[in-house]
N, C-alpha and C. Protein backbone atom coordinates (compact mmCIF):
# COMPACT_ATOMS: atom_id res chain seq x y z
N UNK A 1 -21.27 -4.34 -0.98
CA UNK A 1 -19.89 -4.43 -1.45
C UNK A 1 -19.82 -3.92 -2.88
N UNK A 2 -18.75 -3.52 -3.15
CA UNK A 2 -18.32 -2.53 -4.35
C UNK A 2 -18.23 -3.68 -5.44
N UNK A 3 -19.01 -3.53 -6.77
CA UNK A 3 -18.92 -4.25 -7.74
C UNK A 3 -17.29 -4.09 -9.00
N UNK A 4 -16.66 -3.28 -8.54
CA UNK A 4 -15.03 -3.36 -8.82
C UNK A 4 -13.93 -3.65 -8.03
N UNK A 5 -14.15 -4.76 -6.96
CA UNK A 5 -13.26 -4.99 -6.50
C UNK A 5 -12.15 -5.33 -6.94
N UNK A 6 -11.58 -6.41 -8.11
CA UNK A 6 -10.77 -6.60 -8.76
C UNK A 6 -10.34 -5.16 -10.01
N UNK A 7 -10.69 -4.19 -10.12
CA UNK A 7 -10.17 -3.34 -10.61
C UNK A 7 -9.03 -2.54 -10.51
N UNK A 8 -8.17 -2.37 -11.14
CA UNK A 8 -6.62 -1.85 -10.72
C UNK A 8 -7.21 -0.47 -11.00
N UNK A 9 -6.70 0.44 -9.91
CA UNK A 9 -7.31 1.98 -9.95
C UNK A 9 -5.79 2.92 -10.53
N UNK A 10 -5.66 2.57 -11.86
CA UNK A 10 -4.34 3.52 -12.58
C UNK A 10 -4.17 4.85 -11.92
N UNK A 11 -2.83 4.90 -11.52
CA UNK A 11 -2.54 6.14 -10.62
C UNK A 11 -1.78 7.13 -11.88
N UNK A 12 -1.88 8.02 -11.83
CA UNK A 12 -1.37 9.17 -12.85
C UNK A 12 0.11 9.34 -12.96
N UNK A 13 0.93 9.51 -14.16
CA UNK A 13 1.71 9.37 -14.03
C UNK A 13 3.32 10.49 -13.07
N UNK A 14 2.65 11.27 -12.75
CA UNK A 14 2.75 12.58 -11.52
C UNK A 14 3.24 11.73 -10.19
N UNK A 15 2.72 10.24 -10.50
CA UNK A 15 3.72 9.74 -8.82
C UNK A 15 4.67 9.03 -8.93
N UNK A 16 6.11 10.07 -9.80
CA UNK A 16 7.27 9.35 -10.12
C UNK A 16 7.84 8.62 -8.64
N UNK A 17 8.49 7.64 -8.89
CA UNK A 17 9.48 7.04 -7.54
C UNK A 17 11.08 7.67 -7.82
N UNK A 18 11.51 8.76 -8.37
CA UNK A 18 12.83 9.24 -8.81
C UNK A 18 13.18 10.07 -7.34
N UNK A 19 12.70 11.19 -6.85
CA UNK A 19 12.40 11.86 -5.80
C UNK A 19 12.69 11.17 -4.52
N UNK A 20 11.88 9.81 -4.61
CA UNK A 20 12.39 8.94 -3.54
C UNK A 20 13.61 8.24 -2.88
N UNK A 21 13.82 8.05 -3.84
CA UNK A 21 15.88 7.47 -3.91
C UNK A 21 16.61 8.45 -3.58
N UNK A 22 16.79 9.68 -4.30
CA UNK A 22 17.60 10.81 -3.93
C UNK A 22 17.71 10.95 -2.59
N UNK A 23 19.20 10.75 -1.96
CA UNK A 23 19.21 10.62 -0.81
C UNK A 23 19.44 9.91 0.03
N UNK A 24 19.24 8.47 -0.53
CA UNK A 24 19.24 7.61 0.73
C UNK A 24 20.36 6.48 0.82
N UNK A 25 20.22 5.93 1.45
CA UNK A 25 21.32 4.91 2.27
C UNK A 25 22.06 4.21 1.00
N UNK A 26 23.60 4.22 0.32
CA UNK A 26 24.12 3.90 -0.13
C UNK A 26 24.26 2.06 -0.14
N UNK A 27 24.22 1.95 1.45
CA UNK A 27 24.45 0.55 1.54
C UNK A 27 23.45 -0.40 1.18
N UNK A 28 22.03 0.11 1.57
CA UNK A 28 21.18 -0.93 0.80
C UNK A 28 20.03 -0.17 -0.04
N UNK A 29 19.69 -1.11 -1.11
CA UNK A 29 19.31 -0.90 -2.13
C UNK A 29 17.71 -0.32 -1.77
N UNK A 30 16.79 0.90 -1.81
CA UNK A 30 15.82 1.20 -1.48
C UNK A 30 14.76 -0.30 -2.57
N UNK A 31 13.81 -0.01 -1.92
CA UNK A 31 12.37 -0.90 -2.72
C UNK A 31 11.36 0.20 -2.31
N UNK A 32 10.96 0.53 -3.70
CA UNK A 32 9.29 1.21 -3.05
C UNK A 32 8.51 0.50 -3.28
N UNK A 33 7.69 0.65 -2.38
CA UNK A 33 6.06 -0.14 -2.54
C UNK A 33 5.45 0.97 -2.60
N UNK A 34 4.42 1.32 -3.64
CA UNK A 34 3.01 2.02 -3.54
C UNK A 34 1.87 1.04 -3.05
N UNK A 35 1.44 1.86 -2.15
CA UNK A 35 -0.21 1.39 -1.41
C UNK A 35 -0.98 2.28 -1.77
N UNK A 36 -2.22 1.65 -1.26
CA UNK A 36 -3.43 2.30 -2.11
C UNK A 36 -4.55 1.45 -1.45
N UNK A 37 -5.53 2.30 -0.76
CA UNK A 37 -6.74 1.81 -0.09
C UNK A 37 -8.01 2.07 -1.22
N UNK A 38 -9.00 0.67 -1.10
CA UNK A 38 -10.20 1.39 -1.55
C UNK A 38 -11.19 1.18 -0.48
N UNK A 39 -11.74 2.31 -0.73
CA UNK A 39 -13.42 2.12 0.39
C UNK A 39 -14.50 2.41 -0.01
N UNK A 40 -15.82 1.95 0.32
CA UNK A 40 -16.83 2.16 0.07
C UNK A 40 -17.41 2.29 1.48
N UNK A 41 -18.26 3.50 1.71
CA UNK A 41 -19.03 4.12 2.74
C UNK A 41 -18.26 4.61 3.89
N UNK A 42 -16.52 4.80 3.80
CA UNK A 42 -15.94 5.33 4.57
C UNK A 42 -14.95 3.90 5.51
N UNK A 43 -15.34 2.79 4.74
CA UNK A 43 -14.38 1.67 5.19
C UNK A 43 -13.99 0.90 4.01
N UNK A 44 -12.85 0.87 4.44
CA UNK A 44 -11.74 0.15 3.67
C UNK A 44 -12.29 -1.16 2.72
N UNK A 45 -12.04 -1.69 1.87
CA UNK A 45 -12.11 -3.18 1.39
C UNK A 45 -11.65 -3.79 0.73
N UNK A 46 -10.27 -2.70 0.33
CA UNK A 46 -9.26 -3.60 -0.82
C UNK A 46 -7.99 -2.54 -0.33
N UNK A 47 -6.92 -3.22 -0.24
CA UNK A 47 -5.41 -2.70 -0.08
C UNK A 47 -4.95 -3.50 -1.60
N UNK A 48 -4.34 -1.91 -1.99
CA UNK A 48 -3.21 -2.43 -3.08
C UNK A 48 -1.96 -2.59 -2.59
N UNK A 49 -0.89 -3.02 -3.24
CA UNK A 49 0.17 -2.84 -2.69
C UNK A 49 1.21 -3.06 -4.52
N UNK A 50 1.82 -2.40 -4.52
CA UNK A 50 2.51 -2.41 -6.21
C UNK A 50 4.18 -2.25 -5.67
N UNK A 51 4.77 -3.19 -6.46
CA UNK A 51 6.38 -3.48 -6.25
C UNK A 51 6.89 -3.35 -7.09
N UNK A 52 8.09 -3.18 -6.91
CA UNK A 52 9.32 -2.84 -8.09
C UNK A 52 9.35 -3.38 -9.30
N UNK A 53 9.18 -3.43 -10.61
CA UNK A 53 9.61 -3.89 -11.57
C UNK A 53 8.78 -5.35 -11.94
N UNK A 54 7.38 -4.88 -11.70
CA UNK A 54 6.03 -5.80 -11.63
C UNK A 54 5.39 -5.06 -12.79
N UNK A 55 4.47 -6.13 -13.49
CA UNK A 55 3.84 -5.21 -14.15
C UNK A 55 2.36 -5.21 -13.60
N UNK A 56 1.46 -4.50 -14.41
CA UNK A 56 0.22 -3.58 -13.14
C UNK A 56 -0.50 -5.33 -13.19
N UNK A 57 -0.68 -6.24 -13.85
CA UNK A 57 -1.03 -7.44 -13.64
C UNK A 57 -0.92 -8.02 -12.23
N UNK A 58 0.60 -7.75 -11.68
CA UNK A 58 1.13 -8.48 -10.61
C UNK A 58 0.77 -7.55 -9.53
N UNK A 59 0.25 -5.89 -9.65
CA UNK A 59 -0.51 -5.71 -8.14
C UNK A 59 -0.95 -6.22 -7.16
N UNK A 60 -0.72 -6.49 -6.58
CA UNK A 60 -1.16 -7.26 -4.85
C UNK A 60 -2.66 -6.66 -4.21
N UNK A 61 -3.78 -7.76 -5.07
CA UNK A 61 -4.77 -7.06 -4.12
C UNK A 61 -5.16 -7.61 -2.98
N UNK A 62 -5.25 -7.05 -1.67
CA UNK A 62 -5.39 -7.83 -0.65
C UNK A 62 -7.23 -7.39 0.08
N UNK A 63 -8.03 -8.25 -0.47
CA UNK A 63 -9.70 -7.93 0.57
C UNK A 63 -9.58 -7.64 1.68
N UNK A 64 -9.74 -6.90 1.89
CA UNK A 64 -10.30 -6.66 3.69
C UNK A 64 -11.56 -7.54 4.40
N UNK A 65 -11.40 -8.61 4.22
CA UNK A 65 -12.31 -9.20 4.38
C UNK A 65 -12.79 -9.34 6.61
N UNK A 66 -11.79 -9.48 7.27
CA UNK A 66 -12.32 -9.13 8.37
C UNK A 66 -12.97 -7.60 8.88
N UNK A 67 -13.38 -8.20 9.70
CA UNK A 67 -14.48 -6.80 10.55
C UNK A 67 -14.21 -6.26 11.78
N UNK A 68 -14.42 -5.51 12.31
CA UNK A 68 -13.73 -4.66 13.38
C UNK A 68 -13.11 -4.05 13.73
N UNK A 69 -12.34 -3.71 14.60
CA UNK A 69 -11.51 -2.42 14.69
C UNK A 69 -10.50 -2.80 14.41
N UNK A 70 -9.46 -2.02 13.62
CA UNK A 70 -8.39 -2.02 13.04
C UNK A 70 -7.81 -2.96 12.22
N UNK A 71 -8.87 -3.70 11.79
CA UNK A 71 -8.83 -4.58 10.42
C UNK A 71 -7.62 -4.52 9.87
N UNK A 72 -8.33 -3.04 9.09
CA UNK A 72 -7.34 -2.97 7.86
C UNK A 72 -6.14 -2.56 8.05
N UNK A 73 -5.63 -2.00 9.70
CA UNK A 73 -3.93 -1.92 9.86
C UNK A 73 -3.72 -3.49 10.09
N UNK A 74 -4.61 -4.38 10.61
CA UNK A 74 -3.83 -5.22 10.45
C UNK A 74 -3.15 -6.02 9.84
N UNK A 75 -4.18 -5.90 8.74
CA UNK A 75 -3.81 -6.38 7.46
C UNK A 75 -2.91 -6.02 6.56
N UNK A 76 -2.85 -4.37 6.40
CA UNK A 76 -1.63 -3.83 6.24
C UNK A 76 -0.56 -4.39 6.80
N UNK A 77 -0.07 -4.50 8.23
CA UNK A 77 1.07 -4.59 8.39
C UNK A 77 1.96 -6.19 8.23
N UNK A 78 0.60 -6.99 8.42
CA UNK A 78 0.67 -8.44 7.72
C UNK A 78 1.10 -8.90 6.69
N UNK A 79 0.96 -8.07 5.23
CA UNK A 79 1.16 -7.77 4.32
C UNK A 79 2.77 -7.29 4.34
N UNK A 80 2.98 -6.32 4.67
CA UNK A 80 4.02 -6.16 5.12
C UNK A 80 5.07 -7.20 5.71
N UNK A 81 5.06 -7.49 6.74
CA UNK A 81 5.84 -8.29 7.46
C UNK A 81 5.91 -9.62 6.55
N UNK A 82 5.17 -9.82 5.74
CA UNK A 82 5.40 -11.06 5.17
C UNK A 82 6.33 -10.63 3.41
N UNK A 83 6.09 -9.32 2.72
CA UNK A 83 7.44 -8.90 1.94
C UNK A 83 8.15 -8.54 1.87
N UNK A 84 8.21 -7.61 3.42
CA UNK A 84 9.53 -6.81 3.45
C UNK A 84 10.85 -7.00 4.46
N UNK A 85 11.42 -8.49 4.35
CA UNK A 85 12.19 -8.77 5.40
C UNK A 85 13.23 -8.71 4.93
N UNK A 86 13.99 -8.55 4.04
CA UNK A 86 15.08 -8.82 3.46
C UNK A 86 16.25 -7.51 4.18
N UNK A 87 16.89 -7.51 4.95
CA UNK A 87 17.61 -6.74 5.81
C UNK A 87 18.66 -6.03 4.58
N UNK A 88 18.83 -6.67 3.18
CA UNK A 88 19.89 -5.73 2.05
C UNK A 88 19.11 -4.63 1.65
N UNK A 89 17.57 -4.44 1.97
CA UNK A 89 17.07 -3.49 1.42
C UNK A 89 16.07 -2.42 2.07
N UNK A 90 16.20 -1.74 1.53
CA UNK A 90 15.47 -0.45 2.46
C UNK A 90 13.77 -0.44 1.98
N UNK A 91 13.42 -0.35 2.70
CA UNK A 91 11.80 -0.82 2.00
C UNK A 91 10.94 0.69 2.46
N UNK A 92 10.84 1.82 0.94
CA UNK A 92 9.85 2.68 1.43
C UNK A 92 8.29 2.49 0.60
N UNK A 93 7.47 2.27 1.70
CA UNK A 93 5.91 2.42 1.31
C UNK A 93 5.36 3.90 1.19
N UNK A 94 5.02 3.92 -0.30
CA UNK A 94 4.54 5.11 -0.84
C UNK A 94 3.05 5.07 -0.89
N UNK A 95 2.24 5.59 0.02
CA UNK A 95 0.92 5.99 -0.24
C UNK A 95 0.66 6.91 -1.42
N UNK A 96 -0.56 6.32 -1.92
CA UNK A 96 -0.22 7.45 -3.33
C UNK A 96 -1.43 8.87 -3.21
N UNK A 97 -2.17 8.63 -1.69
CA UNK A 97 -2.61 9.90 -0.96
C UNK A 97 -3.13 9.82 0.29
N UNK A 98 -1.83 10.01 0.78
CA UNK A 98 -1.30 9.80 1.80
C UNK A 98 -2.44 10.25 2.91
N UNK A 99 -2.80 11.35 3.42
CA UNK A 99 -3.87 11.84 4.33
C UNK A 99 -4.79 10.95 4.21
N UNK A 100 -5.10 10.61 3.26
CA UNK A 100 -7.06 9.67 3.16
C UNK A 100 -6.27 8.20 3.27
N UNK A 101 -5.37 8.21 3.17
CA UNK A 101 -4.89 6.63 3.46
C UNK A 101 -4.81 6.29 4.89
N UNK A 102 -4.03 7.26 5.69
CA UNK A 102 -4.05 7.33 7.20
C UNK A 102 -5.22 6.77 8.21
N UNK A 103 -6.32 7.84 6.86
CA UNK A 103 -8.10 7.63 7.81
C UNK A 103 -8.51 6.53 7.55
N UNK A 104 -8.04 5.98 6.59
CA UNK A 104 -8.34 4.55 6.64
C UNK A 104 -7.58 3.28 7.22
N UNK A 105 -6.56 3.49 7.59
CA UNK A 105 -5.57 2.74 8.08
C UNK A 105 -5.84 3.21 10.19
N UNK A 106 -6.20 4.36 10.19
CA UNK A 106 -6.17 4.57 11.70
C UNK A 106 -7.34 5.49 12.06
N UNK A 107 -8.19 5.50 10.82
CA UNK A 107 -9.23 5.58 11.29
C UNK A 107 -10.30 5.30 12.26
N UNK A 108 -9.65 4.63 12.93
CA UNK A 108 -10.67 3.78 14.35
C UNK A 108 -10.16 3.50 15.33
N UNK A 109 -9.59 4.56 15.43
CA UNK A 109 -8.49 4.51 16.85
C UNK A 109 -9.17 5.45 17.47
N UNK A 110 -9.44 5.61 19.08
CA UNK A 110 -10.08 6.65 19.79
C UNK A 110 -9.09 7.76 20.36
């Protein structure tokens, strides 16, 4: 196991959320979440998850602490389902790289 698990991995400032809003549903108020996987040896072991108007203190780190197949979607979507219910708001999850997040999220699907 990775000896920085508790480390917040500062994302550059190139992943504005301005881009995201443009566009969307008048009636309810968007929320982005940035996610963010870390792995060591090609599996997952920490999901970030970063919310609106938090500071980088209040990042959400969540262990991957179970084993097996599809762990870490499950945990993802657990995560999920437990902040994003609020029906006034539009909830977009921003991977902050997106392709290598996928392989880790559905990486173990046949």
């Amino acid at each position: 196991m990775s000896d920085y698990l508790e480390a917040r991995i500062r994302k550059p400032k190139r992943f504005r959320l301005t881009p995201l809003h443009r566009g969307r549903s008048k009636s309810r108020t968007p929320i982005v979440i940035g996610f963010d996987t870390e792995s060591e040896k090609a599996r997952p072991f920490l999901l970030q998850f970063s919310f609106p108007d938090e500071p980088i203190e209040n990042t959400l780190l969540v262990p991957v602490s179970a084993r097996g197949k599809h762990a870490a979607l499950r945990l993802f979507l657990r995560v999920l389902h437990e902040h994003c219910w609020k029906r006034k708001f539009e909830y977009l999850v921003y991977g902050f790289h997106l392709a290598y997040e996928w392989t880790q999220l559905f990486g173990d699907f046949d």
